[in-house]
Protein backbone atom coordinates (compact mmCIF):
# COMPACT_ATOMS: atom_id res chain seq x y z
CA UNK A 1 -14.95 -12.73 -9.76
CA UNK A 2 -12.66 -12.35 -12.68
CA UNK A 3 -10.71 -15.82 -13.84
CA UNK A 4 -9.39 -16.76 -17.14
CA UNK A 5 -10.74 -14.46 -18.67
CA UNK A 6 -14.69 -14.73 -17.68
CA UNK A 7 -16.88 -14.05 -14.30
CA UNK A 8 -17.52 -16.39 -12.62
CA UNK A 9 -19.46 -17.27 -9.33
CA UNK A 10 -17.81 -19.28 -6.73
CA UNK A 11 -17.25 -22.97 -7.02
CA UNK A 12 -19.20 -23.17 -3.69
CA UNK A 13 -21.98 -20.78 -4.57
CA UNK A 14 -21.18 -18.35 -1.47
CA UNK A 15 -21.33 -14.75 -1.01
CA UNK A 16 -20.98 -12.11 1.30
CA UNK A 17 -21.51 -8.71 1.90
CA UNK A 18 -19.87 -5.49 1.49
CA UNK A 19 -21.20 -2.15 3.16
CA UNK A 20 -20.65 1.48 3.06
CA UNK A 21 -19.31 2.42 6.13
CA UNK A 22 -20.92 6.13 6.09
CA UNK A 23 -24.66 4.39 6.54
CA UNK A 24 -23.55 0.56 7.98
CA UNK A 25 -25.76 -0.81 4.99
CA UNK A 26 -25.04 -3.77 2.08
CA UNK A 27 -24.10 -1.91 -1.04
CA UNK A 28 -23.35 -4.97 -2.96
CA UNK A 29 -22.31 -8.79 -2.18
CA UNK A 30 -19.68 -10.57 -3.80
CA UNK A 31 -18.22 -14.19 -4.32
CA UNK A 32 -16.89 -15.61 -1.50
CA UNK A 33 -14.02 -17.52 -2.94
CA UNK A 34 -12.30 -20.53 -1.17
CA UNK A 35 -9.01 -23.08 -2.15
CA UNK A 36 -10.77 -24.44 -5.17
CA UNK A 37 -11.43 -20.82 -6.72
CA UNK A 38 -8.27 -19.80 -5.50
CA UNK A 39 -6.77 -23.33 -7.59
CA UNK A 40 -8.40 -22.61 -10.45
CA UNK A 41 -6.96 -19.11 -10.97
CA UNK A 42 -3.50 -20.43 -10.20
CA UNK A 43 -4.18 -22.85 -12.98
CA UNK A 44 -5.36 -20.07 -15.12
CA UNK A 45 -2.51 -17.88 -14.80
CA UNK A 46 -0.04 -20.69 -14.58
CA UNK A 47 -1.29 -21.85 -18.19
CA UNK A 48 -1.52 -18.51 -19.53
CA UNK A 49 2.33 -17.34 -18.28
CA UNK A 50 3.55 -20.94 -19.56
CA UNK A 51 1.71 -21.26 -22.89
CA UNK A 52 -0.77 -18.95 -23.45
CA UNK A 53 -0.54 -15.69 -25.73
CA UNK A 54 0.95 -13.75 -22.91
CA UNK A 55 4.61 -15.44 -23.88
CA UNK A 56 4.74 -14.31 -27.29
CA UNK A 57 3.41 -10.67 -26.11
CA UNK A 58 6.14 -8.40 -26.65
CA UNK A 59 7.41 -5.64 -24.11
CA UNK A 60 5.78 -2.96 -26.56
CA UNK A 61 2.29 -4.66 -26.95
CA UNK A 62 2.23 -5.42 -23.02
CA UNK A 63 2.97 -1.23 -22.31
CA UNK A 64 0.42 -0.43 -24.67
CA UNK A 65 -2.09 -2.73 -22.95
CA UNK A 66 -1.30 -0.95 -19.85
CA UNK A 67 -1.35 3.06 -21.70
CA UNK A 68 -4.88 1.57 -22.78
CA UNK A 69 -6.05 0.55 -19.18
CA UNK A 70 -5.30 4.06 -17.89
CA UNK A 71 -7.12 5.72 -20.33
CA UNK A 72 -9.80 3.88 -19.33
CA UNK A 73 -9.44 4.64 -16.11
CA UNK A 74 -9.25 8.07 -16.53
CA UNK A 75 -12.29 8.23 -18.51
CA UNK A 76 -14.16 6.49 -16.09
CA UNK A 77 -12.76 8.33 -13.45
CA UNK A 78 -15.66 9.80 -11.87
CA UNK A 79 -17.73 6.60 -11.49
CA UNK A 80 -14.56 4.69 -10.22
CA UNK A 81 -13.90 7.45 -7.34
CA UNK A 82 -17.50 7.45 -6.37
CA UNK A 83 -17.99 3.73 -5.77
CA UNK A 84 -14.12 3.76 -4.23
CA UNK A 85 -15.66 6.52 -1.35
CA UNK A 86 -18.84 4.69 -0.97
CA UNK A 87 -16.90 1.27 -0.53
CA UNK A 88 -14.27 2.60 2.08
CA UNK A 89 -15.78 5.88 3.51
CA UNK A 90 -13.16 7.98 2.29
CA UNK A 91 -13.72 11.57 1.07
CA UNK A 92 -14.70 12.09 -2.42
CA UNK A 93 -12.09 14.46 -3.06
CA UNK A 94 -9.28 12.00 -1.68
CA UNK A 95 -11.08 9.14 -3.97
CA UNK A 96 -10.51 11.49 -7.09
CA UNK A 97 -6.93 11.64 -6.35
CA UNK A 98 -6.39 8.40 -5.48
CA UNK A 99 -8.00 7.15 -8.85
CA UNK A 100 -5.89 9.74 -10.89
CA UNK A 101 -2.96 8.40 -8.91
CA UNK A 102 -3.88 4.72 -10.20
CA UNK A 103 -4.15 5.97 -14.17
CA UNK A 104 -1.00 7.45 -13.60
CA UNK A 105 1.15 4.14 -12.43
CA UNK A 106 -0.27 2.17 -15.29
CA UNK A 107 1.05 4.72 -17.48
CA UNK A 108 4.53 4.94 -15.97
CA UNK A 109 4.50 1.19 -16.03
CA UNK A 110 3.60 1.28 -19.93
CA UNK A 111 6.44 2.98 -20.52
CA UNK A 112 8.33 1.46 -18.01
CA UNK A 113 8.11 -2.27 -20.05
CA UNK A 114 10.58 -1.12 -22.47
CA UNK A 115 13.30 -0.25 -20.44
CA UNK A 116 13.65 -4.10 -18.64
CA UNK A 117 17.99 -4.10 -19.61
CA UNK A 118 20.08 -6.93 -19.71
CA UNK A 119 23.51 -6.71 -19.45
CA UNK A 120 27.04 -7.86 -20.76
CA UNK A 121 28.85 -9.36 -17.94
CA UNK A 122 33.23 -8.79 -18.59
CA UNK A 123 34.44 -11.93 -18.31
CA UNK A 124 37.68 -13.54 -19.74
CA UNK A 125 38.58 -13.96 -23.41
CA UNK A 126 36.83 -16.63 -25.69
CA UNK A 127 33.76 -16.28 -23.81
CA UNK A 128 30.51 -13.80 -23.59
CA UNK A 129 28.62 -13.83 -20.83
CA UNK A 130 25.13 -11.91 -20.50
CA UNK A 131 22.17 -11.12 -17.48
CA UNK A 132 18.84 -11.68 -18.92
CA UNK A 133 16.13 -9.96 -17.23
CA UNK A 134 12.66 -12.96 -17.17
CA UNK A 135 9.64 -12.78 -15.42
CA UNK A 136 9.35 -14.39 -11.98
CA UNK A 137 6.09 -16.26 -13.31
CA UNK A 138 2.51 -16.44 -11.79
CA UNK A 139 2.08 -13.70 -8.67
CA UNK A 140 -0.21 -13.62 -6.09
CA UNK A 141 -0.73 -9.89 -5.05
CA UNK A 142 -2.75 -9.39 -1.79
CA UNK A 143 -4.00 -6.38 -1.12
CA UNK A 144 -5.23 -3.86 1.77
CA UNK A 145 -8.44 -1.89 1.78
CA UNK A 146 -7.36 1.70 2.48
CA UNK A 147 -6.19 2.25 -0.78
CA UNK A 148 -8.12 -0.44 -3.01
CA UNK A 149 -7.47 0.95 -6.79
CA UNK A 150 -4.34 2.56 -5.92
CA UNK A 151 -2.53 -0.63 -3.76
CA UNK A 152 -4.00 -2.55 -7.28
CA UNK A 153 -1.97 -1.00 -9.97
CA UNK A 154 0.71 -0.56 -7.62
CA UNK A 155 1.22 -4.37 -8.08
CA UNK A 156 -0.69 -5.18 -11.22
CA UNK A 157 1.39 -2.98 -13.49
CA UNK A 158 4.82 -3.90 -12.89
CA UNK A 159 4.24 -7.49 -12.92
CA UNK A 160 2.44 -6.97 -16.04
CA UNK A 161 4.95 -5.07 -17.83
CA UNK A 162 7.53 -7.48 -16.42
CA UNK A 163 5.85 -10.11 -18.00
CA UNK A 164 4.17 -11.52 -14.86
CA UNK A 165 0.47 -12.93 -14.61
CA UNK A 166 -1.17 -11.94 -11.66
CA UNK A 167 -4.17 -13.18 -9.00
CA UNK A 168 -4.91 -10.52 -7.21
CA UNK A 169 -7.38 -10.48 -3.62
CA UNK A 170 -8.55 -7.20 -2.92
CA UNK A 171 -9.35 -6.67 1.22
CA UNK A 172 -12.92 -8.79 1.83
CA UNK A 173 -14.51 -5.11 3.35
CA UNK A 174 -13.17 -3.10 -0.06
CA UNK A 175 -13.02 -5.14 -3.31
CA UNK A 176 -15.90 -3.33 -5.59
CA UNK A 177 -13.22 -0.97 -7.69
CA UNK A 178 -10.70 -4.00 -8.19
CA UNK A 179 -13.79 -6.01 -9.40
CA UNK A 180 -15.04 -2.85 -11.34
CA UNK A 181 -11.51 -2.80 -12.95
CA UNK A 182 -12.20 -6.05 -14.52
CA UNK A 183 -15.06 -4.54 -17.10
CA UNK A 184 -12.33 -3.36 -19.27
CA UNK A 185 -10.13 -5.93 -19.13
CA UNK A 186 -11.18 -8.12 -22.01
CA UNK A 187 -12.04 -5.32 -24.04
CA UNK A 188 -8.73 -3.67 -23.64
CA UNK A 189 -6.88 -7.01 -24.90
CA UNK A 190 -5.56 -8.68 -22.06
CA UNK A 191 -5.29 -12.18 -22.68
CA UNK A 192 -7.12 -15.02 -20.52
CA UNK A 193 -5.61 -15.94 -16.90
CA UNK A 194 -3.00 -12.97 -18.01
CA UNK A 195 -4.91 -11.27 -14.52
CA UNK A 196 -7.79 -12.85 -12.42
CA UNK A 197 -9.15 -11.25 -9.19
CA UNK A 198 -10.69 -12.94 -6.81
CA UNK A 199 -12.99 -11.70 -3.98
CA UNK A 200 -12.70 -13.25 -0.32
CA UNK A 201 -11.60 -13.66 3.09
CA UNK A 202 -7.55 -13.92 4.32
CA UNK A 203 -8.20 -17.39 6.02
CA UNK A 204 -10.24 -19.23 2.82
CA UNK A 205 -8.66 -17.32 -0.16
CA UNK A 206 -5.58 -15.62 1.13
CA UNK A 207 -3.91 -17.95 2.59
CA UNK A 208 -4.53 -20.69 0.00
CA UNK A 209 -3.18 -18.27 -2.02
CA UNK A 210 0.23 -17.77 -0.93
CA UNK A 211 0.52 -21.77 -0.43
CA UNK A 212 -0.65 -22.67 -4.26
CA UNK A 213 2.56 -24.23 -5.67
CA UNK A 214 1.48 -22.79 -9.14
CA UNK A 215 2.37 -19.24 -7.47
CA UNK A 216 5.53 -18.22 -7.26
CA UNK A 217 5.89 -14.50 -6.07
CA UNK A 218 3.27 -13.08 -3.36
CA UNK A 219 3.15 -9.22 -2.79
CA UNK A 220 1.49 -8.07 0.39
CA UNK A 221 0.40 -5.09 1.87
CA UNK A 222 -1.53 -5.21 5.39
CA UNK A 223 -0.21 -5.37 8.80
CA UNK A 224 2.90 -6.80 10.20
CA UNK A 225 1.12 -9.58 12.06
CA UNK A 226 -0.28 -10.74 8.95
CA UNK A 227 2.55 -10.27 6.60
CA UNK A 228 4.62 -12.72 9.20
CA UNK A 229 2.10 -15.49 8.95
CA UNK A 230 2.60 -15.21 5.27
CA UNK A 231 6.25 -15.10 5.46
CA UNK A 232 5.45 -18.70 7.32
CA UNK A 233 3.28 -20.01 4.66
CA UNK A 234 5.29 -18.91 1.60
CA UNK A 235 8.47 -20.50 3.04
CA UNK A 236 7.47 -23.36 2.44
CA UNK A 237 7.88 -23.66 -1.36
CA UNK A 238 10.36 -20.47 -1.28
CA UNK A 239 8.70 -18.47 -3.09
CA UNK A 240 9.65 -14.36 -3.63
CA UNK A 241 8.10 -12.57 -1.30
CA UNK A 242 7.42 -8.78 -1.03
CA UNK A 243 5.99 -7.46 2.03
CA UNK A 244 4.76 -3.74 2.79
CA UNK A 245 3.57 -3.43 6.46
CA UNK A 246 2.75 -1.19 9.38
CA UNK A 247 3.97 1.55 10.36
CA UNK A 248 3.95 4.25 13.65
CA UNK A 249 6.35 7.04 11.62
CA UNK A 250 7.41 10.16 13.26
CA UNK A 251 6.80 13.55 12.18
CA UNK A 252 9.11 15.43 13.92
CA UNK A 253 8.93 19.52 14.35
CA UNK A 254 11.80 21.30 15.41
CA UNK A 255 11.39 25.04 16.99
CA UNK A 256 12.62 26.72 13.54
CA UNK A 257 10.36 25.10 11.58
CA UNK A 258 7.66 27.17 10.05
CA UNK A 259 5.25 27.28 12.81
CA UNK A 260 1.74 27.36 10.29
CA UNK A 261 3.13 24.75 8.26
CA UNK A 262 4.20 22.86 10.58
CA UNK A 263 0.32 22.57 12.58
CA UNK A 264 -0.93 21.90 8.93
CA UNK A 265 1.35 19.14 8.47
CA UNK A 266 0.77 17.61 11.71
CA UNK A 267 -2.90 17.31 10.62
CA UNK A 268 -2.71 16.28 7.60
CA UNK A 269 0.22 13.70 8.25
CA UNK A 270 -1.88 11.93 10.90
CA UNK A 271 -5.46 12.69 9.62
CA UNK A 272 -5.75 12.11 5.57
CA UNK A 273 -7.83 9.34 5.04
CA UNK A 274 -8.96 9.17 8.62
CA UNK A 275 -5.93 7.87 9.43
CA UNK A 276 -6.02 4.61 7.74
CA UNK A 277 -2.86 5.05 6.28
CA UNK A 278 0.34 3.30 7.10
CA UNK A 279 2.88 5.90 6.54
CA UNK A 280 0.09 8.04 8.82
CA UNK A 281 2.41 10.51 10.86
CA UNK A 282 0.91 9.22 14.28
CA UNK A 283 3.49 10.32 16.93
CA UNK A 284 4.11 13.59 16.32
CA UNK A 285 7.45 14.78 18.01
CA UNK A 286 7.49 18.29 19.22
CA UNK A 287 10.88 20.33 20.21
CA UNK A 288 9.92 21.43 23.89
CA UNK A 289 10.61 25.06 23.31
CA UNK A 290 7.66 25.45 21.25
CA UNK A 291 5.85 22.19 22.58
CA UNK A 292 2.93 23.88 24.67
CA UNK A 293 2.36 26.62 21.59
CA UNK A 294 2.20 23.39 19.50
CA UNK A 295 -0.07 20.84 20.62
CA UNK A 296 -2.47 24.45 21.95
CA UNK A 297 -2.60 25.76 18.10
CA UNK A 298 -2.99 21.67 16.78
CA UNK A 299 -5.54 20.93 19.40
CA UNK A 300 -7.69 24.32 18.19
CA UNK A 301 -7.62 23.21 14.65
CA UNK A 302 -8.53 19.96 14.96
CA UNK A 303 -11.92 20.99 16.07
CA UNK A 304 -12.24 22.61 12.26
CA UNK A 305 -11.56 19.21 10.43
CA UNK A 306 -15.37 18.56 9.46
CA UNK A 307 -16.40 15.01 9.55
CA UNK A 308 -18.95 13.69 6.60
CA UNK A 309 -20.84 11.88 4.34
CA UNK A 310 -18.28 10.57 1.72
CA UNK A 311 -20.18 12.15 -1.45
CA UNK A 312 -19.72 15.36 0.09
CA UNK A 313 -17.28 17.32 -1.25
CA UNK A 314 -16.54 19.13 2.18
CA UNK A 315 -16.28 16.24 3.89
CA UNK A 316 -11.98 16.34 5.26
CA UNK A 317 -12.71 12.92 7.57
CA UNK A 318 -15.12 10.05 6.55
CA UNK A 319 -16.24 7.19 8.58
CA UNK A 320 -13.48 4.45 9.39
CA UNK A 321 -13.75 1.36 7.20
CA UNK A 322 -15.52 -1.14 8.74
CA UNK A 323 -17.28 -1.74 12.39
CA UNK A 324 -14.21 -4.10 13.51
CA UNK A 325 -12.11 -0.95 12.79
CA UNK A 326 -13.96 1.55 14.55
CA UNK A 327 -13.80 -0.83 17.61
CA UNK A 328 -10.24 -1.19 17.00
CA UNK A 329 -9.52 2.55 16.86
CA UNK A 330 -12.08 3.38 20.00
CA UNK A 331 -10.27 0.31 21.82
CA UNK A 332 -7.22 2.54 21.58
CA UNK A 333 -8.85 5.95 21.92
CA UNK A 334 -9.32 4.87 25.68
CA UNK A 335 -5.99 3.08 26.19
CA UNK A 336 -4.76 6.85 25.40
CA UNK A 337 -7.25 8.24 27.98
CA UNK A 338 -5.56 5.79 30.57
CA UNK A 339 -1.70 6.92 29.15
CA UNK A 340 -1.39 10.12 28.24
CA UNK A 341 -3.60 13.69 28.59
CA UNK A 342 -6.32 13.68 26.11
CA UNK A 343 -5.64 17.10 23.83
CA UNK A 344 -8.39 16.56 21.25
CA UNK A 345 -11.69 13.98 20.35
CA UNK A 346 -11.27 10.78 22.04
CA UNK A 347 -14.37 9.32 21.14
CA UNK A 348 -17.28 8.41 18.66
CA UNK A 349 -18.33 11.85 16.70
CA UNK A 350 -21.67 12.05 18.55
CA UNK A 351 -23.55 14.06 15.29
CA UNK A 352 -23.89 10.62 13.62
CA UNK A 353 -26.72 8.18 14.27
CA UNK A 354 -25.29 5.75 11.65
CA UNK A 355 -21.91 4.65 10.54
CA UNK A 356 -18.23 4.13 11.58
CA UNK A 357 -17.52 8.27 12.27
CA UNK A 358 -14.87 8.98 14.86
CA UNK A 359 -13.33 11.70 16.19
CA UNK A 360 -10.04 13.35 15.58
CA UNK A 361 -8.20 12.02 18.42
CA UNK A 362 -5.00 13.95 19.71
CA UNK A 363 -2.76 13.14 23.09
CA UNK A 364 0.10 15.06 25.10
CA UNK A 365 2.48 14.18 27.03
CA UNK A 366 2.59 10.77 25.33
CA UNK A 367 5.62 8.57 26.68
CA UNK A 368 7.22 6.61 23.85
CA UNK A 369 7.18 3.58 25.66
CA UNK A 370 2.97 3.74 25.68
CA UNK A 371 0.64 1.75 23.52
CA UNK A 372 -0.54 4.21 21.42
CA UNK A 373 3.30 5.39 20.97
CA UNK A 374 4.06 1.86 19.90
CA UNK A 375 1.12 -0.08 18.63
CA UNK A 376 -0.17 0.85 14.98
CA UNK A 377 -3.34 2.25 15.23
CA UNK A 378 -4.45 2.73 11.59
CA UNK A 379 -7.11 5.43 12.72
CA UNK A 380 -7.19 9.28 13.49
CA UNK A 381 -5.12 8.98 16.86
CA UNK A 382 -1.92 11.08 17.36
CA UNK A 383 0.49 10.84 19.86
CA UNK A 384 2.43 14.06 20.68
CA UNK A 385 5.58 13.54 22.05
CA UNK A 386 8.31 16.14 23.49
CA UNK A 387 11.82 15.84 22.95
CA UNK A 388 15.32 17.88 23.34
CA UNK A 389 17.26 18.21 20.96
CA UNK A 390 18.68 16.69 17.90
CA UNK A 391 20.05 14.45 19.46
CA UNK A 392 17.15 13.04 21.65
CA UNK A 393 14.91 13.39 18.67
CA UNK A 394 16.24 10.90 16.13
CA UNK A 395 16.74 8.34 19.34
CA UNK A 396 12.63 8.44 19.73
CA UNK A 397 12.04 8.36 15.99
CA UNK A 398 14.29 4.99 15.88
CA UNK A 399 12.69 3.72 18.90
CA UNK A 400 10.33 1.89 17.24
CA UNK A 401 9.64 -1.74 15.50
CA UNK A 402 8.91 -0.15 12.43
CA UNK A 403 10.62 1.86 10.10
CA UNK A 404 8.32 2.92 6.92
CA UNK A 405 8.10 6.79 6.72
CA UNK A 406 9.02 9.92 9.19
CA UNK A 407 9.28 13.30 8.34
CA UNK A 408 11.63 15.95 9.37
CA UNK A 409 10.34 19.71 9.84
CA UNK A 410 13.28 22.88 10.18
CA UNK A 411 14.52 25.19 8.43
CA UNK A 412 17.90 24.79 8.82
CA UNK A 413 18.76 22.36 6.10
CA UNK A 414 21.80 20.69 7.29
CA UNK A 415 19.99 19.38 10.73
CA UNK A 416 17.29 18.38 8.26
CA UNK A 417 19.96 16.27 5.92
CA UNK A 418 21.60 15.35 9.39
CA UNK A 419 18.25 13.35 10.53
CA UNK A 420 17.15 12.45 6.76
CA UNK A 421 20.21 10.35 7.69
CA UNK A 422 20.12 9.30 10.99
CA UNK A 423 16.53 8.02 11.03
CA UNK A 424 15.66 4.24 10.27
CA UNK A 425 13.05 4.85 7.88
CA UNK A 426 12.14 3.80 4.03
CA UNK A 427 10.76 7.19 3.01
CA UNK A 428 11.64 10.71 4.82
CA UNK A 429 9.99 13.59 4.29
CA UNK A 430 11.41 17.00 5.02
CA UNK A 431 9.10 20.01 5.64
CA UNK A 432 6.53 17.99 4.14
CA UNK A 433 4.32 14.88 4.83
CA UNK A 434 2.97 11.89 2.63
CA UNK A 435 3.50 13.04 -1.04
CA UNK A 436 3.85 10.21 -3.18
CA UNK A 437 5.33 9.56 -6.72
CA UNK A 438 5.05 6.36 -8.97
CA UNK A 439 8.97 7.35 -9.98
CA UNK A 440 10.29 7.01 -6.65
CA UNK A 441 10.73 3.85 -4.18
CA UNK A 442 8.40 2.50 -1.37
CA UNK A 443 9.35 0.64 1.66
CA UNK A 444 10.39 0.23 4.53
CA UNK A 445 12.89 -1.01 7.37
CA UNK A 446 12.41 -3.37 10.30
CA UNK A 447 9.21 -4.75 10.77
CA UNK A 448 7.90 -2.69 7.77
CA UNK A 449 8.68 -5.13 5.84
CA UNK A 450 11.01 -5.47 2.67
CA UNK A 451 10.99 -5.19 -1.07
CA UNK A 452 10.62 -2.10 -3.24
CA UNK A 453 7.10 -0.81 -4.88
CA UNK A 454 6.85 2.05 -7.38
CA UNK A 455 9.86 3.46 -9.59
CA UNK A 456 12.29 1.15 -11.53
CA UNK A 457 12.38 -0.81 -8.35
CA UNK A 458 8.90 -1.94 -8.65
CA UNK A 459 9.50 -3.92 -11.82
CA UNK A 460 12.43 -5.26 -9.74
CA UNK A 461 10.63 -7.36 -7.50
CA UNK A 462 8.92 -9.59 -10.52
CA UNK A 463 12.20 -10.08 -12.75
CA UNK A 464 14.08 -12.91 -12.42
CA UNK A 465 18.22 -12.68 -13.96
CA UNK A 466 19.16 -15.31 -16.06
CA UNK A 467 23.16 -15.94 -16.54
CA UNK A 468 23.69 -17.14 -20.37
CA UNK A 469 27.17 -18.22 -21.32
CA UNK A 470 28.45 -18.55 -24.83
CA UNK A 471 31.87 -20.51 -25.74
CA UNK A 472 33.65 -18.19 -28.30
CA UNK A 473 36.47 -20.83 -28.63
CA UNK A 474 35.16 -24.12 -30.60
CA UNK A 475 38.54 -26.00 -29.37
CA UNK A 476 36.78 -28.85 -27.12
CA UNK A 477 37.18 -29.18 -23.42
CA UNK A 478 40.83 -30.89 -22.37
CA UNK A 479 39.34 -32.42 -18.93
CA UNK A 480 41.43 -35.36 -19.52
């Protein structure tokens, strides 16, 4: 692990395993930190935001730390996005996005550090009053293991340019590029404690964690059943909290909607990164006028999307993340079979001896008020779903706990706008699905969760405002 500065082992001397999902075999083990690890790295950063050199770092020396750490990245790009697909199964070609991605929000963030603005509040004569924008203080940033690198710098570099020090648990099945990460650090410049990453399990390092009173923002991404029982935990010293959880978003197709497109976007909504995605387009709404062409032309090519080996750079669908996934997302691949008419897959992809390989898994005919139409998945399962209308369209979209992404599909641009509206969602697409950019917000409504990533909105979440008020009259107070 990587505290104050140095790696370490754990305090106990424990480790644990981490495999590649493609073969079911140990790749590496790592420190299996518990509360007196986690304490230690609160300490850390809690020393190094009060009185270490990270204070006196300006906003210009803390963006060029961050320009520095994405050039690094970059230029270790290849060796990054090849350990990232070993460690999670995904396909080499996603991994080389996803680590170009990650260079990328560093970057934005280095420039971003600069542009923290205060303001001049207009109050009455013989007085100035200003906003200071501060740092919240020490964060705890806990993070999920479909995007490891990427869900990283997502948090890392706006606290950093903020100001922030950070302790940051990558997923226990995915931490090897987080870890990796930490080669560069001291070299770069980073100052000791500044940012410590610790390796370990949700019950013995995550959830000591978010109770550590040295901590005082926690930044979550993972599931909504988790993200509540941290909600719990962190009430109880009040600290900040931002929280990015599940989703079950709708991609919804209307007849005039460019029919080619439209099958492609289907896919790849519901299917990039085997599904393990949370914005993942998994109920897939389908005008009925063009519902039986639909879910006939998706079902035919879905039998093209070629299942791998992670390295290869053909591979479109890697093995699922772990076994306790794969059980998870074949435990639901025959709740469908009991719920709706199976279209497409529906079961383990039978050409592999060895690792966590599923099938693309499609159903028709899905009622919204199923399982699979409700419950998150987080695997290559689609449920199709017809509707009528407008209308009848955005009242299944909403019907739904969560309320991350959704994606609208016509080409008549005011119905688009009309449902870009209408829907409870953080993030709508229209005639597209899943593009992201570091310059614009992510969230979501309901059980989603709340606060802001990415964009000026990012930083947001690890400022504090200060009120400063200055007397402009020196005649003394008449109070009695």
């Amino acid at each position: 692990m990587y505290i104050n500065g140095k790696h370490v082992e754990s305090i106990g001397g424990g480790w644990f395993p981490v495999y590649d999902p493609s073969t079911e075999e140990i790749i590496a083990e790592v420190p299996d930190s518990r509360e007196a690890d986690v304490d230690r790295a609160a300490k850390a950063a809690r020393t190094a935001f009060d009185s270490g050199e990270w204070p006196a770092t300006t906003a210009q020396q803390r963006g060029r730390l961050l320009f520095k750490l994405a050039d690094r990245i970059r230029n270790e790009a290849g060796k990054l996005a090849e350990l990232e697909a070993r460690n999670c199964g995904k396909p080499i070609v996603e991994a080389e996005m996803d680590i170009a991605d990650t260079a990328t929000c560093f970057e934005y963030y280095g420039g971003l550090a600069t542009k923290v603005l205060g303001h001049v509040n207009p109050v009455p004569d013989n007085a100035l009053s200003l906003s200071l924008r501060e740092p919240v203080g020490v964060a705890g940033q806990i993070i999920p293991w479909n995007y490891p690198l990427l869900m990283s710098a997502w948090k890392l570099a706006p606290a950093l340019a903020a100001g922030c020090t950070c302790i940051l648990k990558p997923a226990e099945q995915t931490p090897l590029t987080a870890l990796e990460m930490t080669e560069r650090l001291d070299e770069i410049g980073f100052p000791p404690g500044v940012v410590n990453v610790i390796s370990g399990f949700g019950e013995s390092a995550g959830a000591p964690l978010v109770r550590h009173p040295d901590v005082d923002k926690i930044a979550f991404t993972g599931s909504a059943a988790v993200g509540k029982i941290i909600l719990r935990n962190a009430a109880e010293s009040i600290k900040r909290v931002t929280l990015e959880l599940g989703g079950k978003s709708p991609n919804i197709f209307f007849s005039d909607a460019d029919f080619e497109a439209a099958i492609d976007g289907a896919l790849f909504g519901v299917f990039i990164n085997q599904g393990e995605v949370c914005s993942a387009g998994s109920r897939i709404l389908v005008e009925r006028p063009i519902y039986r062409k639909f879910v006939e032309a998706l079902a035919e090519k879905a039998k093209t999307i070629k299942l791998g080996a992670p390295l290869d750079r053909e591979t479109k669908m890697g093995p699922l993340v772990s076994k306790e996934q794969y059980e998870r997302v074949r435990e639901y691949q025959e709740i469908g079979k009991r719920e709706a008419k199976l279209l497409a897959g529906g079961g383990r992809a039978s050409s592999f001896s060895k690792g966590y390989y599923v099938e693309p898994t499609i159903f028709a005919d899905v009622d919204n008020g199923t399982r699979i139409a409700r419950e998150e998945v987080f695997g290559p399962v689609a449920a199709v779903i017809p509707f009528d209308g407008e209308a009848d369209a955005v009242r299944i979209a909403n019907d739904s706990p969560y309320g991350l992404a959704a994606a609208v599909w016509s080409r008549d641009i005011f119905r688009a706008l009309r449902v870009v509206k209408s829907v409870r969602a953080g993030i709508v697409w229209v005639n597209h699905m899943q593009p992201t950019y570091v310059e614009a917000p992510w969230g979501g409504y309901k059980q989603s969760g709340f606060g802001r990533e990415l964009g000026p909105w990012g930083i947001e979440e690890y400022l504090e405002t200060k009120q400063v008020y200055i007397n402009l009259n020196e005649q003394p107070i008449a109070w009695y």
